[in-house]
Protein backbone atom coordinates (compact mmCIF):
# COMPACT_ATOMS: atom_id res chain seq x y z
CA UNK A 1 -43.98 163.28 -93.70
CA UNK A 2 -46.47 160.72 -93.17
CA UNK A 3 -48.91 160.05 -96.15
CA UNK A 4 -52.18 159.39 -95.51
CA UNK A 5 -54.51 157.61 -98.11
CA UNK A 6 -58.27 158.36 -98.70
CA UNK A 7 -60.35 155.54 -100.03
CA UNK A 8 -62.64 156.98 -102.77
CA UNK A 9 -66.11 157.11 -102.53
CA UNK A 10 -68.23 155.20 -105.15
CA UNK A 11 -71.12 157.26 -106.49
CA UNK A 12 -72.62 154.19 -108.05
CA UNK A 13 -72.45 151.86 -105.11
CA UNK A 14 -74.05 154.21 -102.86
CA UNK A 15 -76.90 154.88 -105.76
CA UNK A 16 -77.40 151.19 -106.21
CA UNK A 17 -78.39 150.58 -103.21
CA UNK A 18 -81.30 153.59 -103.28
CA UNK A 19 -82.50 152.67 -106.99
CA UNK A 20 -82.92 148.87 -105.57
CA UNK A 21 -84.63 149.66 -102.50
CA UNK A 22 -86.93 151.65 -104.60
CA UNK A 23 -87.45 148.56 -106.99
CA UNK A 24 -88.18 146.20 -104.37
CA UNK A 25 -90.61 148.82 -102.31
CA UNK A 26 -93.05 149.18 -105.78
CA UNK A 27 -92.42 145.54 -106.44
CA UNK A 28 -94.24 144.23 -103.02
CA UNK A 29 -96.48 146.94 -103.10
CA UNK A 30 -97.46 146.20 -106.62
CA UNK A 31 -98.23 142.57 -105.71
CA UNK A 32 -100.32 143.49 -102.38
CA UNK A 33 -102.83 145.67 -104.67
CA UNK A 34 -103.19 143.07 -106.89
CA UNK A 35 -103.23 140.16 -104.63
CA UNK A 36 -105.59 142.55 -102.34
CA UNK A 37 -106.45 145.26 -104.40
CA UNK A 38 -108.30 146.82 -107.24
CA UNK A 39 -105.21 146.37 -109.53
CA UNK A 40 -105.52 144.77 -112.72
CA UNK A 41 -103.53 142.32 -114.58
CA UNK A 42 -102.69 144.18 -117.42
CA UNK A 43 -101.36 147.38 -115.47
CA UNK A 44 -99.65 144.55 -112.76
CA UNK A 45 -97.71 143.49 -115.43
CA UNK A 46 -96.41 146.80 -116.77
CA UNK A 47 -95.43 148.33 -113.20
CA UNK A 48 -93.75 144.81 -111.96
CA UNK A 49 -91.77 144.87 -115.54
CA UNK A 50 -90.77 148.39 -114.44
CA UNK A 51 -89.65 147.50 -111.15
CA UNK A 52 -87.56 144.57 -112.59
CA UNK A 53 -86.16 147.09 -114.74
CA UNK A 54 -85.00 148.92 -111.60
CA UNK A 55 -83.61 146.28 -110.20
CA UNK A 56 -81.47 145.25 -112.90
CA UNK A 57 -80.15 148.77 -113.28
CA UNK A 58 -79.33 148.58 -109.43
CA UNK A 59 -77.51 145.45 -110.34
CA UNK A 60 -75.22 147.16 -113.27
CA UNK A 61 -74.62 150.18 -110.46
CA UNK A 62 -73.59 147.85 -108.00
CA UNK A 63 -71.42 145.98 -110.22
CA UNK A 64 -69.28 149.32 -111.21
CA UNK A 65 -69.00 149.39 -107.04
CA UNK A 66 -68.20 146.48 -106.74
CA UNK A 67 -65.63 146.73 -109.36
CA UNK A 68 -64.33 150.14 -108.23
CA UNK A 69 -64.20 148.41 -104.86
CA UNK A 70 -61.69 145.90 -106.27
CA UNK A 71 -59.59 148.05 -108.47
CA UNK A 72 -59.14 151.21 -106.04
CA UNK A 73 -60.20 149.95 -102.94
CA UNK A 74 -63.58 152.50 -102.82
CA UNK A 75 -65.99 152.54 -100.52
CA UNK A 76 -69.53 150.92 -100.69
CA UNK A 77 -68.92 147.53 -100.64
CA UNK A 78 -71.68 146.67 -98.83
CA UNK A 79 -73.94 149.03 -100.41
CA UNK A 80 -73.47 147.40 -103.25
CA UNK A 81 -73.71 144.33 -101.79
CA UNK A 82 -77.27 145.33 -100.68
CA UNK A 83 -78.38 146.22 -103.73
CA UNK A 84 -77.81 142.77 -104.83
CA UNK A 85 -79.49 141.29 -102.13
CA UNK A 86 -82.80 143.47 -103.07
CA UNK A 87 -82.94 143.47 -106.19
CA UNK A 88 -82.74 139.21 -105.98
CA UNK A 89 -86.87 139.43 -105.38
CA UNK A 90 -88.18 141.34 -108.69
CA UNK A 91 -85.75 139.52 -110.92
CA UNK A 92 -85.86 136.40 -109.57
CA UNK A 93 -89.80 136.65 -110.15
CA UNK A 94 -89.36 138.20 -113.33
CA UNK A 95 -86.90 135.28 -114.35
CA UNK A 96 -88.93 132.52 -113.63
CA UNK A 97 -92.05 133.94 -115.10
CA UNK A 98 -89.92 134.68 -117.99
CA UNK A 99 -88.63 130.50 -118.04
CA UNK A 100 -92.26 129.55 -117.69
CA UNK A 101 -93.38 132.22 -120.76
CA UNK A 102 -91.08 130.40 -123.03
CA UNK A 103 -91.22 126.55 -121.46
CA UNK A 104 -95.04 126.61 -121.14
CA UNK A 105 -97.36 126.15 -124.45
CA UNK A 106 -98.86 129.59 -124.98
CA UNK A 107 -102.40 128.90 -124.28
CA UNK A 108 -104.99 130.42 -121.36
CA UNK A 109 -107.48 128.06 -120.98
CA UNK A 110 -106.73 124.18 -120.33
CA UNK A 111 -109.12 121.23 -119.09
CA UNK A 112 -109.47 117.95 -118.70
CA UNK A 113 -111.49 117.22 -121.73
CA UNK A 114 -109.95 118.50 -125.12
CA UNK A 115 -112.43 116.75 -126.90
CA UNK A 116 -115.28 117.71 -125.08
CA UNK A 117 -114.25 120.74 -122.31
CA UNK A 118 -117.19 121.15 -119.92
CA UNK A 119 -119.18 124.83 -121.27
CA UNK A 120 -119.29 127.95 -119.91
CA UNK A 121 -122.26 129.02 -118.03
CA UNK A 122 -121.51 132.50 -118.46
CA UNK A 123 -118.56 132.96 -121.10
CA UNK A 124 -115.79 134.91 -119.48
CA UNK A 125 -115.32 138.55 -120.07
CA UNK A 126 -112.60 141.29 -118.87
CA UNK A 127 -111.11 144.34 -120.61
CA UNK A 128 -107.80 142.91 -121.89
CA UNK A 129 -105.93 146.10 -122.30
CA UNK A 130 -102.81 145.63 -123.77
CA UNK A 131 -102.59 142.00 -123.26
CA UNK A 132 -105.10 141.09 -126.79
CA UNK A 133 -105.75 137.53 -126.97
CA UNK A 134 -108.07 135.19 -129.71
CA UNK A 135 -111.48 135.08 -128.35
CA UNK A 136 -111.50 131.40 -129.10
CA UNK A 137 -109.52 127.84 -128.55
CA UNK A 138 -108.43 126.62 -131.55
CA UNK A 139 -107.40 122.42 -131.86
CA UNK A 140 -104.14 123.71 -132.18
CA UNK A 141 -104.03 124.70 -128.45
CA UNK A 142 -105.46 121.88 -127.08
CA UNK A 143 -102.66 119.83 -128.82
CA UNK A 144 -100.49 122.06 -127.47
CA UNK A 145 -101.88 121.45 -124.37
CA UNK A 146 -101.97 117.20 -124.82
CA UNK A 147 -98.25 117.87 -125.51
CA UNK A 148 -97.11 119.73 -122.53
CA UNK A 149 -99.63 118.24 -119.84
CA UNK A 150 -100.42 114.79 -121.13
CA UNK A 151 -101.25 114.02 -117.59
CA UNK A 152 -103.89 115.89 -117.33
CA UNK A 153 -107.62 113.98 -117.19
CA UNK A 154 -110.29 113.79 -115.27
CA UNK A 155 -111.90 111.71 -112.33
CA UNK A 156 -113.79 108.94 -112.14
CA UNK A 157 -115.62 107.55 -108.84
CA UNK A 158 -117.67 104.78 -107.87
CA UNK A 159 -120.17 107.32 -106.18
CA UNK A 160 -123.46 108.68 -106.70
CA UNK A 161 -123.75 112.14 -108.11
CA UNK A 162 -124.73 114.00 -105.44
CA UNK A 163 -122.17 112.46 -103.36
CA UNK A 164 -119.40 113.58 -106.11
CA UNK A 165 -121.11 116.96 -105.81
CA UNK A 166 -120.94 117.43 -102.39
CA UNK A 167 -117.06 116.74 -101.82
CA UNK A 168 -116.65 118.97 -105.43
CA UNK A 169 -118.44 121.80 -103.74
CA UNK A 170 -116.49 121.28 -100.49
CA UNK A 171 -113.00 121.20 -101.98
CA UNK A 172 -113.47 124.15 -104.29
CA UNK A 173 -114.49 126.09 -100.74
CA UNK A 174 -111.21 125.13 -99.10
CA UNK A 175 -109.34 125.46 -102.30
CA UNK A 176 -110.67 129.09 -102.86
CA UNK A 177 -112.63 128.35 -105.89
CA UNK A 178 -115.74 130.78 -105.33
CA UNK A 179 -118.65 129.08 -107.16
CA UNK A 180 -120.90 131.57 -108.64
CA UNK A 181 -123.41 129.86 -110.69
CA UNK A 182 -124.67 126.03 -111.33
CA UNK A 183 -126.72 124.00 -113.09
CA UNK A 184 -128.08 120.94 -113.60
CA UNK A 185 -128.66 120.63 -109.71
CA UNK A 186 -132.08 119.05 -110.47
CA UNK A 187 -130.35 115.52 -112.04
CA UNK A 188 -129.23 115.46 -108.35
CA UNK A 189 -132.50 116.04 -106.85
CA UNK A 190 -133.72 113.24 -109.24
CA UNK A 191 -130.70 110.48 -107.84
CA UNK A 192 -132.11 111.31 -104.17
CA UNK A 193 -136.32 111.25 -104.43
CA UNK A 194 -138.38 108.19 -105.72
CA UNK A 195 -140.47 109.81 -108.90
CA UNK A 196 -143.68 108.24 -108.06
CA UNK A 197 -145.94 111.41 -109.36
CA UNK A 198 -147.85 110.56 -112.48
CA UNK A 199 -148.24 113.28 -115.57
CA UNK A 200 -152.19 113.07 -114.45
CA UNK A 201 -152.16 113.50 -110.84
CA UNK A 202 -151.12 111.09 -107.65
CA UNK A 203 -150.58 107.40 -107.92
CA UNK A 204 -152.48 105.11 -105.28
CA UNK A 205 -152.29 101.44 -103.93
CA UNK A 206 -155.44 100.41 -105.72
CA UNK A 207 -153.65 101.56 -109.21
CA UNK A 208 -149.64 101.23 -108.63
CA UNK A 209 -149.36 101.74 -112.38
CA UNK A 210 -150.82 105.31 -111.96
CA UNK A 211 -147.03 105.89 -109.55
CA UNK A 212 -145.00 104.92 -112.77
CA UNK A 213 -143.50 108.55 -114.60
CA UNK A 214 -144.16 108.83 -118.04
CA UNK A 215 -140.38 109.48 -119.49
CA UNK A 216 -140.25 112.93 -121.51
CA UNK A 217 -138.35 113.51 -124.72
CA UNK A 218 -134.69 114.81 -123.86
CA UNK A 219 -132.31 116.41 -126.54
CA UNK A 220 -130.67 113.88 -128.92
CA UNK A 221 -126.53 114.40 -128.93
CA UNK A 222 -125.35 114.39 -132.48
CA UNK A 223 -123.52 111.93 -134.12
CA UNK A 224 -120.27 112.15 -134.77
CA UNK A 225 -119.91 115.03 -132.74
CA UNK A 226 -118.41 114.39 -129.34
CA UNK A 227 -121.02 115.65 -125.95
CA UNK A 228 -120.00 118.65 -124.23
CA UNK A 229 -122.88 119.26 -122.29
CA UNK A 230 -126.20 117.16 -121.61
CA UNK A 231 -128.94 117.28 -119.53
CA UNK A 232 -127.93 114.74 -117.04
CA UNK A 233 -124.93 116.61 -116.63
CA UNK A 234 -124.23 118.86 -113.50
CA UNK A 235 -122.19 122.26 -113.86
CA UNK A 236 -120.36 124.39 -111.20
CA UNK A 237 -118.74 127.71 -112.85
CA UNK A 238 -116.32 129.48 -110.28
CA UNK A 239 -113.44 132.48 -109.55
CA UNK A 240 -109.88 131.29 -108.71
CA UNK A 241 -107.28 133.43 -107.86
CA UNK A 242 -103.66 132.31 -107.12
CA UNK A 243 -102.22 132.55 -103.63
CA UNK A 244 -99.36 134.82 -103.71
CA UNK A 245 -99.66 137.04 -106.92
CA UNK A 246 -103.75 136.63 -107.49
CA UNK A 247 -104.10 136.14 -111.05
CA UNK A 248 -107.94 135.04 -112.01
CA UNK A 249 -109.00 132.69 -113.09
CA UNK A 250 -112.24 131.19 -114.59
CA UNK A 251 -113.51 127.71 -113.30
CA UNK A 252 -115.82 125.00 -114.50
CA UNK A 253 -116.39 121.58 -113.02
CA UNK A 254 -118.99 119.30 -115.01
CA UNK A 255 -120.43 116.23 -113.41
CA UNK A 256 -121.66 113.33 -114.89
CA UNK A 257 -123.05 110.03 -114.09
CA UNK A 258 -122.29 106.81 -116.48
CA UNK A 259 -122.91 103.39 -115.45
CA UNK A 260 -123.27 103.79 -111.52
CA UNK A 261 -119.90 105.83 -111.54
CA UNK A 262 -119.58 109.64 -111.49
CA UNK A 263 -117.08 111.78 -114.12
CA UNK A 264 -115.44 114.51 -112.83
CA UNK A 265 -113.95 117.22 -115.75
CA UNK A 266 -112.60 120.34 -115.71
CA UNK A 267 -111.70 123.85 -117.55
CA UNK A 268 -109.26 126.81 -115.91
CA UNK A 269 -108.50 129.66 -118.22
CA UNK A 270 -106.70 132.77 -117.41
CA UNK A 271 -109.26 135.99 -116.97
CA UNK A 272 -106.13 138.33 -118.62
CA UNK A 273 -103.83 137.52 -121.04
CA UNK A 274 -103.18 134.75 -124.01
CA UNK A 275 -100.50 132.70 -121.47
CA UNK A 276 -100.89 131.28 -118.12
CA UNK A 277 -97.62 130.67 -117.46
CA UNK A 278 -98.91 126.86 -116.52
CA UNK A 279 -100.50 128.17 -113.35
CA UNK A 280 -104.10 126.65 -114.81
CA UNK A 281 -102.42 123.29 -115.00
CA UNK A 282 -101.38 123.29 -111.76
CA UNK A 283 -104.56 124.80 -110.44
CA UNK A 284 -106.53 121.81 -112.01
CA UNK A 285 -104.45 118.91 -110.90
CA UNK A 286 -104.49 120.69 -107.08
CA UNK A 287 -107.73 120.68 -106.94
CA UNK A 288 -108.63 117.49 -108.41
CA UNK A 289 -105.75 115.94 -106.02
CA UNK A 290 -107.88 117.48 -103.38
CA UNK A 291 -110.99 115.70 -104.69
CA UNK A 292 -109.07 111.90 -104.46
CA UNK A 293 -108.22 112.87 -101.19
CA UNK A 294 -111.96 113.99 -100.26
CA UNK A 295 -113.72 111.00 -101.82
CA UNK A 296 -110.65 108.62 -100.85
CA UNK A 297 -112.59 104.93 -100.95
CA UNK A 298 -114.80 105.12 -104.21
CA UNK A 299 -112.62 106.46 -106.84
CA UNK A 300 -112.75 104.13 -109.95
CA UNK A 301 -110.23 103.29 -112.35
């Protein structure tokens, strides 16, 4: 009598592979709506932690399969084996966001000035949900921030100011910074016209003197107290989002000319949450690599 055996059929193998097609489905449809979509942050979070949770549950399935597979010779091998290889997407993002959470200072907002960081034009405001964060930067974060990015500083060029201005407002277009408010733009109209108008009407060649501007009284910076924001200063606030996942963020560039040279600052911070994972560091330096490489011949020391 011949004796035929029957492989067994793994239950778990078979349901791994379902429960991480599933995960991997609501994970890259969760990133398209808030890359593309009307999805926020906050709930962003909360479904990709759920799909990550599907995933690893898929893994611990396909590990019984896999197991079963080696100890009675079952079927679903390679169910199991695609489980494994779908579920690698939502917790291999999930991973490294969690190594960045825990490696990266716990701040939002960083910029190239801790002493002085360029102002907001208009402060930053979104519904935070569950994600609560303190509604200001304390010095504690920006030494947290001189500790883990202590590379991090500004420009300086050996350009006029509305030169600067022109390659800043070019490189924020290409590097998807939408600006959506400035100020200050009249200290560039003032680098590119002669002020020849006197307070009392039109100067003429009979009575040059008449040509020469009488200087008005500007406001004083205090002393002791370090200059965030002055008159000759130019300011470009802006919307960032990141390529693949689209988080916000918040942008400011401040301009400023000293001594025939042009300063170049600048303040990222994260529209949702109190951690930005280090994406705002590497959002700054990007862009202000893009800037050298713009105004590549009069960048100063």
């Amino acid at each position: 009598m011949t004796i035929r055996y029957e492989r067994p059929f793994s239950h778990a193998a078979h349901w791994s592979r379902r429960v991480a097609l599933l995960a991997c489905l609501l994970f890259v449809a969760v990133v398209l709506s808030h890359r593309y979509g009307p999805l926020t942050t906050p709930h962003f979070l909360v479904l990709a932690g759920f799909s990550a949770c599907l995933a690893l549950f898929a893994v611990l399935l396909a590990a019984i399969g896999l197991a079963r597979l080696w100890q009675v010779g079952a079927r679903g091998g390679k169910a199991a084996f695609t489980a494994l290889l779908l579920s690698a997407l939502p917790l291999g993002v999930a991973g490294l966001a969690a190594y960045a959470y825990f490696h990266r200072p716990a701040i939002y907002d960083v910029t190239t000035d801790t002493a002085a960081p360029p102002p907001w034009l208009a402060e930053p405001a979104a519904d935070q949900d569950w994600l609560p964060r303190l509604g200001t930067i304390t010095p504690g974060d920006r030494a947290a921030q001189l500790a883990a990015y202590p590379g991090l500083t500004g420009r300086r060029y050996d350009g006029a100011l509305d030169r600067v201005h022109q390659g800043a407002r070019k490189v924020a277009e290409a590097y998807g910074i939408r600006i959506v408010g400035e100020a200050g733009l009249d200290n560039i109209l003032a680098d590119l016209e002669d002020l020849t108008v006197a307070p009392g009407g039109q100067g003429t060649a009979a009575d040059p003197l008449a040509a020469v501007p009488i200087p008005e009284a500007r406001p004083l910076d205090v002393p002791g107290e370090p200059r965030i924001g002055g008159p000759d200063d130019v300011l470009l606030q802006g919307e960032w989002r990141s390529p693949v996942f689209g988080f916000r963020f918040d942008v400011v560039i401040r301009l400023r000319e000293e001594a025939e040279t042009t300063l170049v600052d600048m303040r990222a911070a994260s529209r949702y949450g109190p951690h930005d994972l280090g994406i705002g560091d590497g959002m700054v330096e990007g862009y202000l690599k893009a800037l050298d490489a713009e105004l590549l011949g009069i960048a100063g020391d």
